[in-house]
C-alpha atoms as a PDB file:
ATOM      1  CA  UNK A   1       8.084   4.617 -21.634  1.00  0.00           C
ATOM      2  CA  UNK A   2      11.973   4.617 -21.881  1.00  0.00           C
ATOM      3  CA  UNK A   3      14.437   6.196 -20.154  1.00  0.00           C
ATOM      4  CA  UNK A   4      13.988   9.017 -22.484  1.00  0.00           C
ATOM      5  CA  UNK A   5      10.636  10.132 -21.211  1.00  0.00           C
ATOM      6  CA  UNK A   6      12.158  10.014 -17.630  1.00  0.00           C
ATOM      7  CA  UNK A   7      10.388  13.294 -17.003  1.00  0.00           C
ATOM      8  CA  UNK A   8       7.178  13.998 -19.394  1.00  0.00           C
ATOM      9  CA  UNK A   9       4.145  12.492 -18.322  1.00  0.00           C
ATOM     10  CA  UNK A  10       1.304  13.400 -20.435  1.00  0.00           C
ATOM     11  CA  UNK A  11       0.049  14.186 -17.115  1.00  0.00           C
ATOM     12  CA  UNK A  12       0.799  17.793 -15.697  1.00  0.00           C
ATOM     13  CA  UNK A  13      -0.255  16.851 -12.610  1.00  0.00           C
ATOM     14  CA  UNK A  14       2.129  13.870 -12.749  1.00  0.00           C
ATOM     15  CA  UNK A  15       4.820  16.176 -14.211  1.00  0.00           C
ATOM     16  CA  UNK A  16       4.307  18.135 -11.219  1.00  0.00           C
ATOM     17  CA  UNK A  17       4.767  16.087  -8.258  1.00  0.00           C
ATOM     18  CA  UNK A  18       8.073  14.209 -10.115  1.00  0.00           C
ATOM     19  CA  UNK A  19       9.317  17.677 -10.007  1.00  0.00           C
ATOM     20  CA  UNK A  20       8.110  18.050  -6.220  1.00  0.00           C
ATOM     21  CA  UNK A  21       9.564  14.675  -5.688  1.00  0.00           C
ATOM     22  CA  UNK A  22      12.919  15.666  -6.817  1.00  0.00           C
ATOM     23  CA  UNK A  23      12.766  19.289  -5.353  1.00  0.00           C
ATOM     24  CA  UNK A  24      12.101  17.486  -1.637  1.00  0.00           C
ATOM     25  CA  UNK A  25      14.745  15.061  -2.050  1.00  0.00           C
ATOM     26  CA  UNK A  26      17.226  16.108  -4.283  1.00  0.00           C
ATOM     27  CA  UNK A  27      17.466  13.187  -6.673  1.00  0.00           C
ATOM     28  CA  UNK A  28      15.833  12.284 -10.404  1.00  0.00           C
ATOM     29  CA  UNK A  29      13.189  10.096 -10.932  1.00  0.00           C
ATOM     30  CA  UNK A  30      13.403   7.758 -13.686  1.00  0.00           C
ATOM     31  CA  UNK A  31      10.410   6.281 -14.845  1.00  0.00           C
ATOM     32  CA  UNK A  32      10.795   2.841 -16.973  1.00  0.00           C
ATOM     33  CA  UNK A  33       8.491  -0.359 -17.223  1.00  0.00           C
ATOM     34  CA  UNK A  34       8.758  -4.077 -15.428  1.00  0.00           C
ATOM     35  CA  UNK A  35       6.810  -7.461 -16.256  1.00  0.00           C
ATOM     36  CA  UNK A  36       6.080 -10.300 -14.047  1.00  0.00           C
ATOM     37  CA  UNK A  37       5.282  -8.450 -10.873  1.00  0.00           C
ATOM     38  CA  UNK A  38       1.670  -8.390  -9.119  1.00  0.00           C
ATOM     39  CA  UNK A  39       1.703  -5.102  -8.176  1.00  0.00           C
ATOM     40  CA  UNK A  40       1.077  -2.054 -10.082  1.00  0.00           C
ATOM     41  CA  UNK A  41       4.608  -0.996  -9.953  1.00  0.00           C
ATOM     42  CA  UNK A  42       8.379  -1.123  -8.355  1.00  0.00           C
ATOM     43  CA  UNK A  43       9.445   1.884  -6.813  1.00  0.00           C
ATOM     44  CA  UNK A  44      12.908   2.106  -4.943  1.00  0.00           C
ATOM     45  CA  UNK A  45      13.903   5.089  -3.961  1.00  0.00           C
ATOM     46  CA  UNK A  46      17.441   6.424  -4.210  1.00  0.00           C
ATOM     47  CA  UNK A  47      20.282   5.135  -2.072  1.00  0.00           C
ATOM     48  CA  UNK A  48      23.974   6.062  -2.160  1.00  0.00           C
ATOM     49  CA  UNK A  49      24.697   3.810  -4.849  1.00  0.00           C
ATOM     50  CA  UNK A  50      21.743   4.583  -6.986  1.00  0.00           C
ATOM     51  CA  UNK A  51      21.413   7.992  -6.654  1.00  0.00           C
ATOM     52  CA  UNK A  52      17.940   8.330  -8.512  1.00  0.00           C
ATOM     53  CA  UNK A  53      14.472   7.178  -7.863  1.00  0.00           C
ATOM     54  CA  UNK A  54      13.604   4.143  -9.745  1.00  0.00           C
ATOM     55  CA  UNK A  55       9.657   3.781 -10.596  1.00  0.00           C
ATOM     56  CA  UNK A  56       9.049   0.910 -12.514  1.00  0.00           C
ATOM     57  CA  UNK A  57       5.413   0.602 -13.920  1.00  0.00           C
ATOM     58  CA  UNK A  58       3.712  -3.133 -14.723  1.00  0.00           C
ATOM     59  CA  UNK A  59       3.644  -3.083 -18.356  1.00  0.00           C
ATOM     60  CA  UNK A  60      -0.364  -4.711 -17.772  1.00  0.00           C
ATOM     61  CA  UNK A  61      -1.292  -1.345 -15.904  1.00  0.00           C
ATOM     62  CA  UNK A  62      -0.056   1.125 -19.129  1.00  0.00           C
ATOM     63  CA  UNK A  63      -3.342   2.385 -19.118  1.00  0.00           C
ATOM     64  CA  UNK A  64      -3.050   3.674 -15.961  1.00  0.00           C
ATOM     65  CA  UNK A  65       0.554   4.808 -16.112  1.00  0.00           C
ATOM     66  CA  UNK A  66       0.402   8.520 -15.799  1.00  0.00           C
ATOM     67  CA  UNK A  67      -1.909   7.680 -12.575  1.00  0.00           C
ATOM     68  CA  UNK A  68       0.354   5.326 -11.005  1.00  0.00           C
ATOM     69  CA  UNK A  69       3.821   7.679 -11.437  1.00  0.00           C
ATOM     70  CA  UNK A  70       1.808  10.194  -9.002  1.00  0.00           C
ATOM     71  CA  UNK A  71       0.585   7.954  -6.616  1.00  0.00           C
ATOM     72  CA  UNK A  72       4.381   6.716  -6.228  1.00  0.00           C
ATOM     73  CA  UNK A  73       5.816  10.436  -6.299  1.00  0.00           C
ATOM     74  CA  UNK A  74       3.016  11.059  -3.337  1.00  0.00           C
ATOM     75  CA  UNK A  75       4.807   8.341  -1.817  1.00  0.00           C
ATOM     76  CA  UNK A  76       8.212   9.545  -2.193  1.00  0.00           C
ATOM     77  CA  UNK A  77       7.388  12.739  -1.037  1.00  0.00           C
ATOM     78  CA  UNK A  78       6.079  11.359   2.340  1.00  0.00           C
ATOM     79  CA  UNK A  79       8.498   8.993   2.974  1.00  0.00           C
ATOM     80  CA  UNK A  80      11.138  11.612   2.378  1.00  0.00           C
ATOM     81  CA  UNK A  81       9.705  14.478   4.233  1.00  0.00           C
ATOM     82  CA  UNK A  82      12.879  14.426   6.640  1.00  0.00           C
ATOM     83  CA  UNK A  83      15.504  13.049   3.998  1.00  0.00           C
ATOM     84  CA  UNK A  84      17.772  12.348   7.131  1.00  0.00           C
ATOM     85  CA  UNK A  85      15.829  10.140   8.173  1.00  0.00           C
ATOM     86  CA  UNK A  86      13.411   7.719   5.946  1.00  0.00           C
ATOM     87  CA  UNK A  87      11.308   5.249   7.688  1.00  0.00           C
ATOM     88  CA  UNK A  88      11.887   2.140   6.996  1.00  0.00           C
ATOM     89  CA  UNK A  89       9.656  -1.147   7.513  1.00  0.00           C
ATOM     90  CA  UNK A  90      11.423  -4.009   9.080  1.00  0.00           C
ATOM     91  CA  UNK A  91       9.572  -7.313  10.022  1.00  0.00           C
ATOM     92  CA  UNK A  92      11.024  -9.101  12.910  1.00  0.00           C
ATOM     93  CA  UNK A  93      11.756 -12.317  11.532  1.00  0.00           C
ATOM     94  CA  UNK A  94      11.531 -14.714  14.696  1.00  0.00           C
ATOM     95  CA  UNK A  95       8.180 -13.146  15.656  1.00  0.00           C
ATOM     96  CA  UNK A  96       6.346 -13.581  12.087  1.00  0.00           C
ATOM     97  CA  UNK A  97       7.787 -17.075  12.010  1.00  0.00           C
ATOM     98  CA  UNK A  98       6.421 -17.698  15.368  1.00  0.00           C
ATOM     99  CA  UNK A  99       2.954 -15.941  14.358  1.00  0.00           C
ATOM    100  CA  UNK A 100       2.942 -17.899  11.109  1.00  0.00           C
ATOM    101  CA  UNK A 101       3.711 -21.187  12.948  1.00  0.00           C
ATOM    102  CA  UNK A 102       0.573 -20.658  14.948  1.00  0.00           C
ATOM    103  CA  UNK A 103      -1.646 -19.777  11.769  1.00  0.00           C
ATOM    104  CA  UNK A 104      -0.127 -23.071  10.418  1.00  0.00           C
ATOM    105  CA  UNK A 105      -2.242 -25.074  13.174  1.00  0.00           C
ATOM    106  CA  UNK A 106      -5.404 -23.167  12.768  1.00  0.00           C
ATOM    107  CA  UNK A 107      -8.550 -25.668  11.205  1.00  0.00           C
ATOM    108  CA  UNK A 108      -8.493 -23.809   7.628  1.00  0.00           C
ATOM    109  CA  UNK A 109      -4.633 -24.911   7.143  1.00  0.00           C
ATOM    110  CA  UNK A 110      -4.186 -27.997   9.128  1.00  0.00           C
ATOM    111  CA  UNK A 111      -6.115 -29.724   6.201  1.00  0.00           C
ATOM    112  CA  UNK A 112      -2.914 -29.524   3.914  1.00  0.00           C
ATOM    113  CA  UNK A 113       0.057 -31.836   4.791  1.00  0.00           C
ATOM    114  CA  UNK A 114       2.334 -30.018   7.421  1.00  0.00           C
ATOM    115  CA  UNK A 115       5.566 -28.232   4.935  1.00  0.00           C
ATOM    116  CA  UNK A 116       2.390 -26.864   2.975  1.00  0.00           C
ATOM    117  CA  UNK A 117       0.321 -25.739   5.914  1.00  0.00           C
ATOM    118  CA  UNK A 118       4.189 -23.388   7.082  1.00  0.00           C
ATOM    119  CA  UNK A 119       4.784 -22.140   3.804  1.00  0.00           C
ATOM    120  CA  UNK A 120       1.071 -21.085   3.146  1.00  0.00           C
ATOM    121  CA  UNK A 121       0.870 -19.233   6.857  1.00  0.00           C
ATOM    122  CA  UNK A 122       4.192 -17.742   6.203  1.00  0.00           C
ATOM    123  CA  UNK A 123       3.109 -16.461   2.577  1.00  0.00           C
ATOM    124  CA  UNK A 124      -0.066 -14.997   4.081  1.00  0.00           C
ATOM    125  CA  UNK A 125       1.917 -13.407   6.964  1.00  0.00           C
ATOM    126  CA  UNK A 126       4.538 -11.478   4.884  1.00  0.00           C
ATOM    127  CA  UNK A 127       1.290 -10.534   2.374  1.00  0.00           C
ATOM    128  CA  UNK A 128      -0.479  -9.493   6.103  1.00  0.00           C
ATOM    129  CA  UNK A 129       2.707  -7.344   6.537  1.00  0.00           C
ATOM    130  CA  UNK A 130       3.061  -5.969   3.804  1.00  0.00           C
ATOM    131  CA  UNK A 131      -0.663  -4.771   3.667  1.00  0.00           C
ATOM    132  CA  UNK A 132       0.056  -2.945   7.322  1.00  0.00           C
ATOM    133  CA  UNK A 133       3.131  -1.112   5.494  1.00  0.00           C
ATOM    134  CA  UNK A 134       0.945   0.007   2.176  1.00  0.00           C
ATOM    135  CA  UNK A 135      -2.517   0.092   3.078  1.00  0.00           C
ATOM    136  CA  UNK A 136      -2.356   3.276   4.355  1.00  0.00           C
ATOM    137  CA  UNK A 137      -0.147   5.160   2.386  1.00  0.00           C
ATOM    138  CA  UNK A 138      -1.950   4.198  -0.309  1.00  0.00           C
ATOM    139  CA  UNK A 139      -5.232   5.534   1.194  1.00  0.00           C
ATOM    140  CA  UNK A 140      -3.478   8.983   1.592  1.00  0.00           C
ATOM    141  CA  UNK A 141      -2.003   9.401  -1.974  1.00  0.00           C
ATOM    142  CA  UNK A 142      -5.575   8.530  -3.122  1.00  0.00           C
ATOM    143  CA  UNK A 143      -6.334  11.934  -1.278  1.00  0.00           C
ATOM    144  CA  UNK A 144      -2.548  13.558  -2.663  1.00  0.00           C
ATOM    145  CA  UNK A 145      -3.427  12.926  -6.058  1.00  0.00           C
ATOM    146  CA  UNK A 146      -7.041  13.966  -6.066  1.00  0.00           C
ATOM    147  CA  UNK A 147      -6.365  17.156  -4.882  1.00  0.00           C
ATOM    148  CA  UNK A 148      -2.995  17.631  -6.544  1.00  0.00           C
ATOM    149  CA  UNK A 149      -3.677  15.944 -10.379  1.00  0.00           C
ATOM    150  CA  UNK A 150      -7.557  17.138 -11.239  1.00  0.00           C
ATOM    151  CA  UNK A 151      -6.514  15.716 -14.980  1.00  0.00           C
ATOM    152  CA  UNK A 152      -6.138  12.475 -13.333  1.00  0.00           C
ATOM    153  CA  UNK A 153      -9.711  11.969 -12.302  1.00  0.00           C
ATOM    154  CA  UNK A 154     -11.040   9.863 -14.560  1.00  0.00           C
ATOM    155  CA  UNK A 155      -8.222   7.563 -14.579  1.00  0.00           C
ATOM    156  CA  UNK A 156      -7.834   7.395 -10.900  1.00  0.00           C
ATOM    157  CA  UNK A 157     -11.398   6.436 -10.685  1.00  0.00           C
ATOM    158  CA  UNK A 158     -10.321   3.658 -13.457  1.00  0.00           C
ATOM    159  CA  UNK A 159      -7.696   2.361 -11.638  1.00  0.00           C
ATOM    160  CA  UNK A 160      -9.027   2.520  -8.060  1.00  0.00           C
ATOM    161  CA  UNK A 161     -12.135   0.528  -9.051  1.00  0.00           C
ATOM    162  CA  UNK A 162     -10.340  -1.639 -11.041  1.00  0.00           C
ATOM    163  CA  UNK A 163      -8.316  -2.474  -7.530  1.00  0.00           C
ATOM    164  CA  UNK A 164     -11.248  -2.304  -5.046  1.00  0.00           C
ATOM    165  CA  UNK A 165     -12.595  -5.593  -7.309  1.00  0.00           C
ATOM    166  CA  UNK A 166      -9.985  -7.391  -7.047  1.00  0.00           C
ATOM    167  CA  UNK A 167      -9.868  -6.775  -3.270  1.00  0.00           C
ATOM    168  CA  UNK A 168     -13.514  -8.087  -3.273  1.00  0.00           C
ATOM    169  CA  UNK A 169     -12.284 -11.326  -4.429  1.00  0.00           C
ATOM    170  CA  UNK A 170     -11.405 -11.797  -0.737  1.00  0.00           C
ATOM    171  CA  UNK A 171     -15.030 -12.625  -0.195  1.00  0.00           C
ATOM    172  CA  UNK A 172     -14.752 -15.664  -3.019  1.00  0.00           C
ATOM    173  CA  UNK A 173     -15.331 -18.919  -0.685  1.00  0.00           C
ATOM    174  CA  UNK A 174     -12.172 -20.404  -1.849  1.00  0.00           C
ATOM    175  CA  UNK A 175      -9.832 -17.936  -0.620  1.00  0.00           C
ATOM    176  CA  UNK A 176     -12.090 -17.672   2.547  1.00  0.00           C
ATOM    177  CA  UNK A 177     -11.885 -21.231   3.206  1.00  0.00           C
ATOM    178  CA  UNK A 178      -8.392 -21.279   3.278  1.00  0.00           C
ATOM    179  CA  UNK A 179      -7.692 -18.051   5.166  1.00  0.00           C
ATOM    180  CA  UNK A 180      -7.566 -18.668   8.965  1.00  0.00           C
ATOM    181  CA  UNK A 181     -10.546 -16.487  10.567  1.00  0.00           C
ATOM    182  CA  UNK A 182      -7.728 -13.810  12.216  1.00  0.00           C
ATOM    183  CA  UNK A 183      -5.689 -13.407   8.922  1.00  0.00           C
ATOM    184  CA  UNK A 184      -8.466 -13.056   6.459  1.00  0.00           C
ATOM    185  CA  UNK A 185     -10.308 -10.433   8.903  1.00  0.00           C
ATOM    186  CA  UNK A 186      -6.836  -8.279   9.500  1.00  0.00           C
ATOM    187  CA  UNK A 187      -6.887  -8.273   5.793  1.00  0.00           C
ATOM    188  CA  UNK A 188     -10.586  -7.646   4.926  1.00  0.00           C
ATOM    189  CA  UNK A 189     -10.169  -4.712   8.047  1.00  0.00           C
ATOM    190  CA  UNK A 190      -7.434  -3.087   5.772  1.00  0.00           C
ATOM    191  CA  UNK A 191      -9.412  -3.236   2.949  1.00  0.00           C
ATOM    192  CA  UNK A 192     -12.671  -2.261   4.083  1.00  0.00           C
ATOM    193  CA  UNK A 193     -10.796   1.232   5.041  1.00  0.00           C
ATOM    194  CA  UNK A 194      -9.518   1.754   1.522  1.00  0.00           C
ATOM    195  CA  UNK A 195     -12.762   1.205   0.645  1.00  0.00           C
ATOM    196  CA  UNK A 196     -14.752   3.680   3.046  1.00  0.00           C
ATOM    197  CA  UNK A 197     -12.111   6.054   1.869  1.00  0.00           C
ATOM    198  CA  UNK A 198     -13.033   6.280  -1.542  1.00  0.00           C
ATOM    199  CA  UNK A 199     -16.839   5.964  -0.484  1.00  0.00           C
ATOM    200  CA  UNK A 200     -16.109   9.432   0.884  1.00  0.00           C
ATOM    201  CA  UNK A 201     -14.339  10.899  -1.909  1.00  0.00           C
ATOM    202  CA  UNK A 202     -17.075  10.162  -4.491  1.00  0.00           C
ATOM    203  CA  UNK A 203     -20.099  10.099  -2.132  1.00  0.00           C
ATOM    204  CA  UNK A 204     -21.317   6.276  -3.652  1.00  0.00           C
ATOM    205  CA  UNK A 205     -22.410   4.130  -1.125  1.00  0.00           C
ATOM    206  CA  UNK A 206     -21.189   1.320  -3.417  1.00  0.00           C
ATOM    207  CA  UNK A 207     -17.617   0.314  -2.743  1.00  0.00           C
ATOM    208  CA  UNK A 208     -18.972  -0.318   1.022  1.00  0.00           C
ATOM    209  CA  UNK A 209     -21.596  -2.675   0.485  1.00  0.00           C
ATOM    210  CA  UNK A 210     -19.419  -6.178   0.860  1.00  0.00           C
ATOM    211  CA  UNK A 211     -17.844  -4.483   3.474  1.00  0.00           C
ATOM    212  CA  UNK A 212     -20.969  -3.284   5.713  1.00  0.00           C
ATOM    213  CA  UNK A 213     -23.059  -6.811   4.819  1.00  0.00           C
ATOM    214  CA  UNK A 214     -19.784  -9.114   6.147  1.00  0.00           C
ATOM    215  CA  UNK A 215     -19.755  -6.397   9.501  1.00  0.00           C
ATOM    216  CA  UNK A 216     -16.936  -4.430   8.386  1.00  0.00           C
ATOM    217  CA  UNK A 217     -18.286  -1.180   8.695  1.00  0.00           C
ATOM    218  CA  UNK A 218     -16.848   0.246  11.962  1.00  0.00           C
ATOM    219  CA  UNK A 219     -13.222  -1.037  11.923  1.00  0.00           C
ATOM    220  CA  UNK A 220     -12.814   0.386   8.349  1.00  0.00           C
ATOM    221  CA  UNK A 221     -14.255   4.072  10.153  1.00  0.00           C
ATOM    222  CA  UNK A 222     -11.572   3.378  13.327  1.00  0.00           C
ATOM    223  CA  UNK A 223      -9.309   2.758  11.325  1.00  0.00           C
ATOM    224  CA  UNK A 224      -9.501   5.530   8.876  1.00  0.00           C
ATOM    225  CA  UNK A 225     -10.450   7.936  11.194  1.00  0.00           C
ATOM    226  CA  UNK A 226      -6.401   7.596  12.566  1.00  0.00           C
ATOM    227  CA  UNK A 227      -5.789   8.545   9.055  1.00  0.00           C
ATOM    228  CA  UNK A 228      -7.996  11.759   9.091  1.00  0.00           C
ATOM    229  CA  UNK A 229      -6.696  12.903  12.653  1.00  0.00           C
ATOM    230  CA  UNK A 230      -2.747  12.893  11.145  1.00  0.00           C
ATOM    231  CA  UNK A 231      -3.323  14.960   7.514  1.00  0.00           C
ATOM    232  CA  UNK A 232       0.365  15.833   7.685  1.00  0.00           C
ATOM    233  CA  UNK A 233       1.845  14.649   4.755  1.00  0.00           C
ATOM    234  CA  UNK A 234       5.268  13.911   6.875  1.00  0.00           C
ATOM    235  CA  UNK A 235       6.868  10.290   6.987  1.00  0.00           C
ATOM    236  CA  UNK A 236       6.048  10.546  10.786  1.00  0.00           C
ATOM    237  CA  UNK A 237       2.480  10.716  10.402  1.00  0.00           C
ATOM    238  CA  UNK A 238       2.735   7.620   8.133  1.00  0.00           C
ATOM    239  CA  UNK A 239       4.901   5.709  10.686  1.00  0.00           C
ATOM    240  CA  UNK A 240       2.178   6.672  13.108  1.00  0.00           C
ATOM    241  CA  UNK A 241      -0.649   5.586  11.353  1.00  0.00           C
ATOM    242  CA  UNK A 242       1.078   2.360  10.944  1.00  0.00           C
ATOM    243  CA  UNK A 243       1.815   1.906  14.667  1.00  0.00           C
ATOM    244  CA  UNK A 244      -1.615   2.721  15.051  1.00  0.00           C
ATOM    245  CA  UNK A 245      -3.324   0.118  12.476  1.00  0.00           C
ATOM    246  CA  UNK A 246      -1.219  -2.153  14.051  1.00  0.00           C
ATOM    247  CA  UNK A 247      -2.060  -2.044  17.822  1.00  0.00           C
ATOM    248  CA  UNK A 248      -6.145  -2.379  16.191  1.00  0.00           C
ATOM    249  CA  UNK A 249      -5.066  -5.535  14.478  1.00  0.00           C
ATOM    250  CA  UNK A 250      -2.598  -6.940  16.699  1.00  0.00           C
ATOM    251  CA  UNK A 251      -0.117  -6.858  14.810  1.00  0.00           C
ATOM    252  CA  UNK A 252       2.634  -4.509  16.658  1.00  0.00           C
ATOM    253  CA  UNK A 253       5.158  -6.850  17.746  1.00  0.00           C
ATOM    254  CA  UNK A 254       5.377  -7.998  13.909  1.00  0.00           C
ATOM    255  CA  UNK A 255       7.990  -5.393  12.366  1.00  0.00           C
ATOM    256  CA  UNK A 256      10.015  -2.202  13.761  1.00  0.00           C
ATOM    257  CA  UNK A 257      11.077   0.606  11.966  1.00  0.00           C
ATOM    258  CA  UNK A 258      14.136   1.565  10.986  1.00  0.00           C
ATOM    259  CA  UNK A 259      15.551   4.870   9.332  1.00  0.00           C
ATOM    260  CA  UNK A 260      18.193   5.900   6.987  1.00  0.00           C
ATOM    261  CA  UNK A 261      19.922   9.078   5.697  1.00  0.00           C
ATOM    262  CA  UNK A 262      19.095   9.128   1.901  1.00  0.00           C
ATOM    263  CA  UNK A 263      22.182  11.261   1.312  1.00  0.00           C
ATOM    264  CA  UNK A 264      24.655   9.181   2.106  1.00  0.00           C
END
């Protein structure tokens, strides 16, 4: 995937929502690949002095390429519903450093020497964060791209499975052990609602099960129940949703948003 396929997909589906994406906002999307990153791709959207969207896909996830381009135009298309002003997540840096100092003392870290115990509590704070930011947009392009790319069934099915195991890892007793109670649940909370949410979509009970035996079963309904009450696909609902997850967790006074005008 060079620069040259910028804008075929073998997707239509795909094909279609790069072409909403640059409709809505008024820039191109180019679509290129990126190694060494954890996730299943880099997106940054345009800015004054890169006037395209960038979607960078991990070169391990090719298989699920054309599947992971729509989930990040679903994205785009949210985030830029007003393109004046774009919603953007900004952790308050005293605060997490004060929240991660605290997780530094709790019993699961204390037992590694002091510099370790910070940089572990700060690590799982910014990871905590960064969950609150994507958790539930991802959940709603799960629902954008079923609806909108009925080619991409089988491979979203792939791909979210694929990610809902390695989310169960969570439940392996050596990340557990480490994970101060709070932390680990916030996170577990998060994921138990990705997981209801695609419980619902293909009516298996399965993806639930770790989740309802470890007592996750109502948060993950609480919490995607905010999702279901805001279908608008607007960057204000998102923002919203956030805010809401958030004040469940406890994790409000963490970030604040901030907003930009993605035309100039």
């Amino acid at each position: 995937m060079s620069h040259a396929m910028a804008h075929r997909m073998n997707s239509d589906g795909t094909n279609q929502l790069i072409e909403a994406v640059e409709k809505t906002t008024g820039f191109k999307v180019i679509v290129d690949t990126v190694e060494g990153i954890s996730d299943d791709a880099q997106m940054i959207s345009a800015r004054p002095e890169m006037p395209i969207h960038s979607i960078r896909v991990n070169k391990t996830k090719l298989p699920y390429a054309d599947y992971i381009v729509a989930t990040q135009c679903a994205m785009l298309i949210r985030l830029w519903s007003n393109p004046k002003r774009i919603p953007v997540f900004s952790p308050n840096t005293d605060k997490v450093h004060f929240f991660a100092d605290r997780m530094a003392k709790s019993k699961p870290l204390k037992q590694f020497p002091a510099r370790t115990a910070t940089e572990t509590a700060l690590h799982l704070a910014q990871g905590l964060l960064h969950q609150l930011r994507s958790a539930p947009m991802e959940i709603q392009t799960v629902r954008d791209c079923r609806t909108q790319c009925p080619d991409l069934l089988d491979m979203q099915t792939d791909s979210v499975e694929a990610y809902l195991r390695l989310l169960s890892q969570n439940f392996a007793p050596e990340i557990r052990s480490i994970a101060p109670d709070q932390t680990w649940k916030n996170s577990v909370s998060m994921n138990s609602a990705y997981a209801l949410n695609w419980s619902g979509i293909t009516g298996s009970i399965l993806p639930m099960l770790p989740y309802q035996s470890a007592g996750f079963a109502d948060i993950a309904e609480t919490l995607l129940t905010e999702i279901s009450t805001r279908p608008d696909k607007t960057s204000e609902a998102y923002t919203q949703i956030v805010d809401v997850w958030a004040g469940h967790l406890g994790l409000n006074t963490l970030y604040k948003w901030e907003y930009r005008n993605g035309l100039q």
